[in-house]
C-alpha atoms as a PDB file:
ATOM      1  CA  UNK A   1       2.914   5.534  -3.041  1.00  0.00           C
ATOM      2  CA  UNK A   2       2.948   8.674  -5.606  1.00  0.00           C
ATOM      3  CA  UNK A   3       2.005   6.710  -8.494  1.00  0.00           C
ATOM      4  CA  UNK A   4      -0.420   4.345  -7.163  1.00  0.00           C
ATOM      5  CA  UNK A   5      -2.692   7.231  -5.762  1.00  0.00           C
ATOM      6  CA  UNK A   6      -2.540   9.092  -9.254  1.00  0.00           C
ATOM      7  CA  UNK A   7      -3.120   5.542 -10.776  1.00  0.00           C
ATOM      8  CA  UNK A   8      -6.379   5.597  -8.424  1.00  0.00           C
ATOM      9  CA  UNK A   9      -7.366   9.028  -8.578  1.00  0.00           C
ATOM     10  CA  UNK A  10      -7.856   8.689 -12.280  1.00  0.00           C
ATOM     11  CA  UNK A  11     -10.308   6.289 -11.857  1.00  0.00           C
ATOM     12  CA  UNK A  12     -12.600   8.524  -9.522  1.00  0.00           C
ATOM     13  CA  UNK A  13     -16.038   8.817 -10.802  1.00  0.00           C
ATOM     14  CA  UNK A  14     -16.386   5.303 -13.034  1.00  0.00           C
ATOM     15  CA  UNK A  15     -19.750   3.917 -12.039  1.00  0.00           C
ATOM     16  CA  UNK A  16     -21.641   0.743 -12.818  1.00  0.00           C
ATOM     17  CA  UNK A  17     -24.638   0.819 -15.338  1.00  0.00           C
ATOM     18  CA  UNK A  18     -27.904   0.201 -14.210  1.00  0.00           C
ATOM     19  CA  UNK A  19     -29.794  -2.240 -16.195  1.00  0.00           C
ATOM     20  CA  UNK A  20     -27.906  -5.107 -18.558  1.00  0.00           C
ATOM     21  CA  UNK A  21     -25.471  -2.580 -19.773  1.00  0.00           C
ATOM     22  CA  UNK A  22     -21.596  -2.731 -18.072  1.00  0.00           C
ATOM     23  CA  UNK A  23     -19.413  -0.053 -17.838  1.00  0.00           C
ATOM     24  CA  UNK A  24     -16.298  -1.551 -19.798  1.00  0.00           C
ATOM     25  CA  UNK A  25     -13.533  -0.092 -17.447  1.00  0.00           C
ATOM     26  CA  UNK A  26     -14.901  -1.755 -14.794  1.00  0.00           C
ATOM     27  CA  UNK A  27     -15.055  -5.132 -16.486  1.00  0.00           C
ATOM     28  CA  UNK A  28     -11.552  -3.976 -17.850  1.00  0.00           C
ATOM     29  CA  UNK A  29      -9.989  -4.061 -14.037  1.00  0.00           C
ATOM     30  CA  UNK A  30     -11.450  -7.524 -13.811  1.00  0.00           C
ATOM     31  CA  UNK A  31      -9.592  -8.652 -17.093  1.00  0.00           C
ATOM     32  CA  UNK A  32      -6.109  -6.525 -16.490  1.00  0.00           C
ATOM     33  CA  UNK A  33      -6.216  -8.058 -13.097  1.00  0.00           C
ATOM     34  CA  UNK A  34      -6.902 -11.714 -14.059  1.00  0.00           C
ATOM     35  CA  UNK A  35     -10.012 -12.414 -13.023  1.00  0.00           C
ATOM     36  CA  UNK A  36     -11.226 -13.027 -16.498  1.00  0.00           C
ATOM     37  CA  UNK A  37     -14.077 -14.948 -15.122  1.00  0.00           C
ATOM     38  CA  UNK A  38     -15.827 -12.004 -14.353  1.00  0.00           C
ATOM     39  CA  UNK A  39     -17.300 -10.641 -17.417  1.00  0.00           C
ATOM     40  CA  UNK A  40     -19.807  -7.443 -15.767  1.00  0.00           C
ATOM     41  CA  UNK A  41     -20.380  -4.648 -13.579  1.00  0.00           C
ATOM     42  CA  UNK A  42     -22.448  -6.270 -11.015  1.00  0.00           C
ATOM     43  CA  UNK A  43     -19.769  -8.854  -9.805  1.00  0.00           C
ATOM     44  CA  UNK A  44     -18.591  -7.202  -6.242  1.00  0.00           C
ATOM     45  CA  UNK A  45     -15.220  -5.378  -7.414  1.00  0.00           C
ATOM     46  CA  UNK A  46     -13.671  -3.596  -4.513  1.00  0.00           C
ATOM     47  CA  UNK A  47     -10.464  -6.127  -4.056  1.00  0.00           C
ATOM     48  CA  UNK A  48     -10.598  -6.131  -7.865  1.00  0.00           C
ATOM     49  CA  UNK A  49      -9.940  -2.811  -8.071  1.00  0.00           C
ATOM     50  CA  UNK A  50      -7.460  -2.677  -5.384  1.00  0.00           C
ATOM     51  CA  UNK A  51      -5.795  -5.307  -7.297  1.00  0.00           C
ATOM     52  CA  UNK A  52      -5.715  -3.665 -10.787  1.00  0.00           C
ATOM     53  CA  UNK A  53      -4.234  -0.570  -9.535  1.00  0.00           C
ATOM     54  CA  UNK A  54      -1.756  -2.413  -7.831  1.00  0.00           C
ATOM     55  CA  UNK A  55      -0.729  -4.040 -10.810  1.00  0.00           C
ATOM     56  CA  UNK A  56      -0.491  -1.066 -12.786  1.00  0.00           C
ATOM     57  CA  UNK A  57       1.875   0.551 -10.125  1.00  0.00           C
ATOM     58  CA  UNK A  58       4.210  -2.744  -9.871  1.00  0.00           C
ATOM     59  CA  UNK A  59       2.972  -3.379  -6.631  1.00  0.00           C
ATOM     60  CA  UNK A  60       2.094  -7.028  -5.334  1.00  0.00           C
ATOM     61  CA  UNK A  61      -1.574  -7.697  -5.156  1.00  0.00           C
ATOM     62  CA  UNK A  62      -3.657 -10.495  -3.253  1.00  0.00           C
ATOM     63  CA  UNK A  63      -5.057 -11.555  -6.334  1.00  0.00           C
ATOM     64  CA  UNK A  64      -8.388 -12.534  -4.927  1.00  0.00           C
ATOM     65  CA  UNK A  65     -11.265 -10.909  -5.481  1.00  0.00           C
ATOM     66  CA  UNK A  66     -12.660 -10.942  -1.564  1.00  0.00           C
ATOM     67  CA  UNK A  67     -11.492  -7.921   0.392  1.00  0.00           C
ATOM     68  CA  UNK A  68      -9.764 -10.116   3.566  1.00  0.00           C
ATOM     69  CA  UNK A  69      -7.445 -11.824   1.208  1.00  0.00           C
ATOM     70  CA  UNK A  70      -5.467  -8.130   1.813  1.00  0.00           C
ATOM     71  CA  UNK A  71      -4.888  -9.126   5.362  1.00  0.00           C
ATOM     72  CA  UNK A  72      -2.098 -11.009   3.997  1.00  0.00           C
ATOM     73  CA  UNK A  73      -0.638  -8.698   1.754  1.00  0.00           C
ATOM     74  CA  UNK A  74       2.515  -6.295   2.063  1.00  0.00           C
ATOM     75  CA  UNK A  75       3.775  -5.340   5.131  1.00  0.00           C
ATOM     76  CA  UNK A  76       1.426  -4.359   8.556  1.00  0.00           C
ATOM     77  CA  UNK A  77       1.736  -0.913   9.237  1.00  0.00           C
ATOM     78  CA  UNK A  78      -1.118  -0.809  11.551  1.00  0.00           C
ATOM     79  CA  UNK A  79       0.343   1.740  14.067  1.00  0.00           C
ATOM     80  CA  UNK A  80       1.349   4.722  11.311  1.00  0.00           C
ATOM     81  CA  UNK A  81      -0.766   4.397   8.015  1.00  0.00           C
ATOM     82  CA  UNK A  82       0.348   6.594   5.279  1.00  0.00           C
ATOM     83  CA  UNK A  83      -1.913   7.438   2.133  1.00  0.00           C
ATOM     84  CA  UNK A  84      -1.730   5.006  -0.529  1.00  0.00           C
ATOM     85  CA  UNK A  85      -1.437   2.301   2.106  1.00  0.00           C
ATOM     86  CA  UNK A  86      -4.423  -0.538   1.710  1.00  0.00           C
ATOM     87  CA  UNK A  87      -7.105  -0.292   4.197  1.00  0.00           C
ATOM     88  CA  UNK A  88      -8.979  -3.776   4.794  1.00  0.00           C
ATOM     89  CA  UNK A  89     -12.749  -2.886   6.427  1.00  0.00           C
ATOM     90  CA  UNK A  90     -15.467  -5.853   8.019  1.00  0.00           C
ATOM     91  CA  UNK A  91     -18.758  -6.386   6.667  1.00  0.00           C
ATOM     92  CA  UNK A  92     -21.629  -8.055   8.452  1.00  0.00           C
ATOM     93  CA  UNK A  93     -19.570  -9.073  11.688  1.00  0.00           C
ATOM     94  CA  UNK A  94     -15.666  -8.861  12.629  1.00  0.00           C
ATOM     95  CA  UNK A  95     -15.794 -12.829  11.987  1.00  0.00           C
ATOM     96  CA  UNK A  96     -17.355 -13.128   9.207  1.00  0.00           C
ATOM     97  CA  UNK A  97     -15.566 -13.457   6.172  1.00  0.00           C
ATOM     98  CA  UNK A  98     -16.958 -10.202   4.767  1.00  0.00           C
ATOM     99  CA  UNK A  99     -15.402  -6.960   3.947  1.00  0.00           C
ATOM    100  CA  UNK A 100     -14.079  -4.104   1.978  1.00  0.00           C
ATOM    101  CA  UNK A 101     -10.828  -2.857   1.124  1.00  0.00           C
ATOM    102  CA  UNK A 102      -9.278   0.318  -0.704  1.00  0.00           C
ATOM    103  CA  UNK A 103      -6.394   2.663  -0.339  1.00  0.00           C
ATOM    104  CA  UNK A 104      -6.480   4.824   2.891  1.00  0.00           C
ATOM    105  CA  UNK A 105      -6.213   8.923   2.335  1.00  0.00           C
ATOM    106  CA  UNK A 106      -5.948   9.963   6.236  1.00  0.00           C
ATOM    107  CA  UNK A 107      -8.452  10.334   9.289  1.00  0.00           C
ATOM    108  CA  UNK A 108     -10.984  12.141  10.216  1.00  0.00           C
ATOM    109  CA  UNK A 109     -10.897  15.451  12.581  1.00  0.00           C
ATOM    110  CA  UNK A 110     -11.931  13.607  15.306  1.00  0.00           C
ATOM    111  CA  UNK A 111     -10.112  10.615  14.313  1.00  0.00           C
ATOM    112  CA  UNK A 112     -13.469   8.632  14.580  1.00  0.00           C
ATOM    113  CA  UNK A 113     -13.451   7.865  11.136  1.00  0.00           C
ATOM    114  CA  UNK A 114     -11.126   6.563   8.058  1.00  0.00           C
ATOM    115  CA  UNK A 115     -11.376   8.275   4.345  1.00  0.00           C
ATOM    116  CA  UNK A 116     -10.839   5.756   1.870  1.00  0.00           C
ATOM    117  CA  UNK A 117     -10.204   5.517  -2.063  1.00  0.00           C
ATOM    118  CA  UNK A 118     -11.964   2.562  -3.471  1.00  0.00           C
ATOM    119  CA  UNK A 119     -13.815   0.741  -5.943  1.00  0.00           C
ATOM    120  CA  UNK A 120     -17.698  -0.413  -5.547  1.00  0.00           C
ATOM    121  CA  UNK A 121     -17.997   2.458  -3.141  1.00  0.00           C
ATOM    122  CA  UNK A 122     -21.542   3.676  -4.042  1.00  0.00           C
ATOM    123  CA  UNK A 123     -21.366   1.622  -7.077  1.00  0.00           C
ATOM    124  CA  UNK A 124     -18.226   3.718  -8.457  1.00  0.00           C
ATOM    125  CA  UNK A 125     -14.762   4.737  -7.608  1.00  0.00           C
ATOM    126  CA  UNK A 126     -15.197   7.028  -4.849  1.00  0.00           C
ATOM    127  CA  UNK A 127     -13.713   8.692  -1.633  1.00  0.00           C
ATOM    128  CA  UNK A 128     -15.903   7.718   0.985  1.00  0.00           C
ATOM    129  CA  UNK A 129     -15.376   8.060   5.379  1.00  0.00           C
ATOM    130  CA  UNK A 130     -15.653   4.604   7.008  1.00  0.00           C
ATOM    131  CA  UNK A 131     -15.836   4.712  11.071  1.00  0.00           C
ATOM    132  CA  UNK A 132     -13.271   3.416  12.576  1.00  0.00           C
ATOM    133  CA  UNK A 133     -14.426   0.831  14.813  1.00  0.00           C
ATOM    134  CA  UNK A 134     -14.561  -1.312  11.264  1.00  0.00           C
ATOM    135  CA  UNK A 135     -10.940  -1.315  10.183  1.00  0.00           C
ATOM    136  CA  UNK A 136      -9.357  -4.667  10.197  1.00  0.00           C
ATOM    137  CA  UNK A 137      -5.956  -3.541   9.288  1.00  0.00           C
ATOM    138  CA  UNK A 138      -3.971  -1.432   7.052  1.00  0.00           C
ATOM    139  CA  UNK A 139      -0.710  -2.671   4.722  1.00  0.00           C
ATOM    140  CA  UNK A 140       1.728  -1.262   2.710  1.00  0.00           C
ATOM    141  CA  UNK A 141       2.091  -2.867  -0.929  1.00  0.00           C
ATOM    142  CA  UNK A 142       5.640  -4.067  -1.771  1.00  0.00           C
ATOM    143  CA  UNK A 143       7.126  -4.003  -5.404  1.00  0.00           C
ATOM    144  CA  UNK A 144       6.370  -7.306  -7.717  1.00  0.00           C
ATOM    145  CA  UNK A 145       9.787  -6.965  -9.098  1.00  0.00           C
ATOM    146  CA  UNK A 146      13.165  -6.857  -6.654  1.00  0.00           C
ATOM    147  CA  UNK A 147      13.120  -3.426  -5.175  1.00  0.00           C
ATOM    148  CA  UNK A 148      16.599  -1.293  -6.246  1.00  0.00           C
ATOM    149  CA  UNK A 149      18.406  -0.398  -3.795  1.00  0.00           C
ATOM    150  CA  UNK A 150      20.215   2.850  -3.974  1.00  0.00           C
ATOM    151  CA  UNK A 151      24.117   2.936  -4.077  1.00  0.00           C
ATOM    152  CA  UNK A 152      25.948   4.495  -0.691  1.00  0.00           C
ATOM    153  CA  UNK A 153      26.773   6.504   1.140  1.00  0.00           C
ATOM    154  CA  UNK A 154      24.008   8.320   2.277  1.00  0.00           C
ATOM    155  CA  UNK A 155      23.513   9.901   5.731  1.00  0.00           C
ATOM    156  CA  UNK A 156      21.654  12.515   7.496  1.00  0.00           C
ATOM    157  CA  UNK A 157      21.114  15.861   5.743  1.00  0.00           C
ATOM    158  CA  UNK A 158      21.235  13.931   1.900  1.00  0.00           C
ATOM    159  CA  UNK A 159      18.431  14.874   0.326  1.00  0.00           C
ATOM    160  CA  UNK A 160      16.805  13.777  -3.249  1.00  0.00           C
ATOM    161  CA  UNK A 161      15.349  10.468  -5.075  1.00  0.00           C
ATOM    162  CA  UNK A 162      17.749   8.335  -3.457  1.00  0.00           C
ATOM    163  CA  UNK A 163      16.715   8.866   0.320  1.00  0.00           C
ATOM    164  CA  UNK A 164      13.109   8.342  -1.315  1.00  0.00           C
ATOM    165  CA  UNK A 165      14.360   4.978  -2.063  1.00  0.00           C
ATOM    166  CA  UNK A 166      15.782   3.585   0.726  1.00  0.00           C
ATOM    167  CA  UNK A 167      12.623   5.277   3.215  1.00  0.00           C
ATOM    168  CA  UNK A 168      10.795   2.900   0.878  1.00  0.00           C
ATOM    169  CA  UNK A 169      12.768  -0.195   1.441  1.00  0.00           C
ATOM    170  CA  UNK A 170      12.882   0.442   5.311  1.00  0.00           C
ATOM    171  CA  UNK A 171       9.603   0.777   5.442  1.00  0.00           C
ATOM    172  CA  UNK A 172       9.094  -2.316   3.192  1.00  0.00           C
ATOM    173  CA  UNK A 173      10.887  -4.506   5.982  1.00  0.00           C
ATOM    174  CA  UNK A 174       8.406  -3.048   8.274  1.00  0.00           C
ATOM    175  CA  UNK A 175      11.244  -0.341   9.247  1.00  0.00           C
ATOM    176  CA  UNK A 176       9.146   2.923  10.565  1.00  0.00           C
ATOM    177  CA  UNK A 177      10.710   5.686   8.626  1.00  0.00           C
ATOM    178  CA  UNK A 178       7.923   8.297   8.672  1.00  0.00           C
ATOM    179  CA  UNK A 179       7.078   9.264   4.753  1.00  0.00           C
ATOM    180  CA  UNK A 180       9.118   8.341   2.125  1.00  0.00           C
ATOM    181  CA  UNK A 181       9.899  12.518   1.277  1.00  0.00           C
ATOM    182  CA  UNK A 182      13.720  12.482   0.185  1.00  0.00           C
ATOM    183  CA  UNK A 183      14.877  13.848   3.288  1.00  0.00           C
ATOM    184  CA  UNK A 184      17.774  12.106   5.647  1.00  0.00           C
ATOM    185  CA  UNK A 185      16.302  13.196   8.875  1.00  0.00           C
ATOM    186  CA  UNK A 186      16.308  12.065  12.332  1.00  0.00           C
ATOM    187  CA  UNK A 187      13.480   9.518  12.039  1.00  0.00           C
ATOM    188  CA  UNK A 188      15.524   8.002   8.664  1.00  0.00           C
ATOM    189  CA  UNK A 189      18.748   8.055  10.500  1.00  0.00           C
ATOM    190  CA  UNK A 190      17.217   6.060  13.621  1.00  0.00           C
ATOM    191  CA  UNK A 191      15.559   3.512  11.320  1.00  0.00           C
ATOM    192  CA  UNK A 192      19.137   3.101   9.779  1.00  0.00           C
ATOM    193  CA  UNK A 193      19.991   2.481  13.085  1.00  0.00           C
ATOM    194  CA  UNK A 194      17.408   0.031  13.851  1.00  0.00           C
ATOM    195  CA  UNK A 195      18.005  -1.979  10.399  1.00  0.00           C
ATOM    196  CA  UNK A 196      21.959  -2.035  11.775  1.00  0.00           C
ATOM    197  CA  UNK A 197      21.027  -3.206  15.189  1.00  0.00           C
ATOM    198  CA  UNK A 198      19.530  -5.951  13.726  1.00  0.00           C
ATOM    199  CA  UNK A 199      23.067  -7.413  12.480  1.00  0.00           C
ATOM    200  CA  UNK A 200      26.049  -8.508  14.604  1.00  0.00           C
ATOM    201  CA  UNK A 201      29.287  -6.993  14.148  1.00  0.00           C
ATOM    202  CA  UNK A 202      27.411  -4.081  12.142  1.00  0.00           C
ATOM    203  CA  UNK A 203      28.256  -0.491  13.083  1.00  0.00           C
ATOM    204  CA  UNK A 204      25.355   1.399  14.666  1.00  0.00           C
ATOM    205  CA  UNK A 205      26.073   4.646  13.246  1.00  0.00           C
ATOM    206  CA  UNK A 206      22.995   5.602  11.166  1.00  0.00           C
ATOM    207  CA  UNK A 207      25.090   5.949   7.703  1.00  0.00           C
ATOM    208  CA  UNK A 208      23.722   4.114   5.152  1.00  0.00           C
ATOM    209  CA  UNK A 209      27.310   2.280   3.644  1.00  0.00           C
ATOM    210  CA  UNK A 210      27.823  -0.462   1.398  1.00  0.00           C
ATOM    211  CA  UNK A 211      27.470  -3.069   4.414  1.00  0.00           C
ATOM    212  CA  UNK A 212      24.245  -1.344   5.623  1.00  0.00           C
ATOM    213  CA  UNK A 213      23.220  -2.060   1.907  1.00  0.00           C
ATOM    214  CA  UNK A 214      24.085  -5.753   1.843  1.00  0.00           C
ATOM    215  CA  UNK A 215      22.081  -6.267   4.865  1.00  0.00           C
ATOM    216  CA  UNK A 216      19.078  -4.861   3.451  1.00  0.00           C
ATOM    217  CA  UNK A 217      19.377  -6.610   0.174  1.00  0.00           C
ATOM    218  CA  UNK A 218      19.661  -9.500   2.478  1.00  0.00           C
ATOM    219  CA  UNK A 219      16.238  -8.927   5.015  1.00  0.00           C
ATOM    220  CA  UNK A 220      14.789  -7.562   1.784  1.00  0.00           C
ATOM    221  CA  UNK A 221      14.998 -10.909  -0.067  1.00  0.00           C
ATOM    222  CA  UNK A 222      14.154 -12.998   2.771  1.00  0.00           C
END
């Protein structure tokens, strides 16, 4: 999620216009993110943004403009959010079809409260704390294009881009990996584990070989 948080951390500090003016990179995230029915500032933008950066990091979006549409998106990861991951918020009431949405940075001391990365925050791209009680759900974004899979074997104690890869595609079939940091550890070689258990006739052995590889192509595609 490197690049989609630099993507989004770019952005921090563009704020609507008051008065008839619009601030044209707000408008723009509309138009790069194909909703090129919305043509100003005022137009509520958070799921717009969300979308637009997603784009721009070759992630899948929702491509709606009302925050809930996320609920759908990517993969839950409810139980171990990671920065970058989307953050889905309720407006009004838990059942109404209101909400927010932007890209969750971490929690709060006390854990009573969520920071989150976002458009139409204050009017602008801002960090701003939430309280927890009004997260829906968090998901991870998966790539638009057909994720590459990384060639074997790999095993505990590999390090480099390639681990980074395949924490990422565990983790995009919902695989719990801990953070995607280039490092065959423990919690990598259980989820290898995990994916392997999932097969019959599939060794259980925590190295990621060319048949641990064919069976994630084949969940990944799915």
């Amino acid at each position: 999620m490197d690049k989609l948080l630099k993507i989004a951390v770019a952005q921090l500090g563009q704020k609507e216009i008051t008065g008839p003016a619009d601030n044209p990179n707000i408008v723009n995230y509309a138009k790069e993110a194909g909703f090129d029915w919305v043509d100003d500032d005022e137009t509520p933008w958070c799921s717009i943004f969300v979308n637009w950066v997603a784009k721009k990091a070759g992630l899948n979006g929702s491509g709606k403009a009302n925050a809930r549409s996320w609920l759908q998106v990517g993969a839950n990861v409810n139980s171990a959010p990671e920065p970058g991951d989307v953050v889905i918020f309720w407006r009004g009431s838990k059942d109404s079809w209101q909400g927010h949405v932007g890209f969750f940075l971490g929690y709060s001391k006390k854990s009573d409260r969520v920071y989150c990365l976002g458009g139409n925050q204050g009017n602008q791209v801002s960090v701003t704390a939430y309280n927890i009680d009004k997260v829906l759900g968090f998901r991870r974004l998966i790539a638009s294009s057909m994720m590459v899979l990384p060639d074997p074997v790999l095993k505990k104690g590999d390090k480099g881009d390639k681990i980074k890869a395949l924490q990422d595609a565990l983790k995009a079939v919902n695989i719990d990996c801990g953070t995607s940091d280039g490092d065959f550890g423990k919690k990598t070689e259980d989820a290898v584990k995990l994916l392997q258990s999932m097969k019959t006739g599939l060794a259980v052995d925590g190295v990621y070989n060319e048949a641990t590889k064919d069976f994630l192509f084949e969940v990944l595609n799915q």
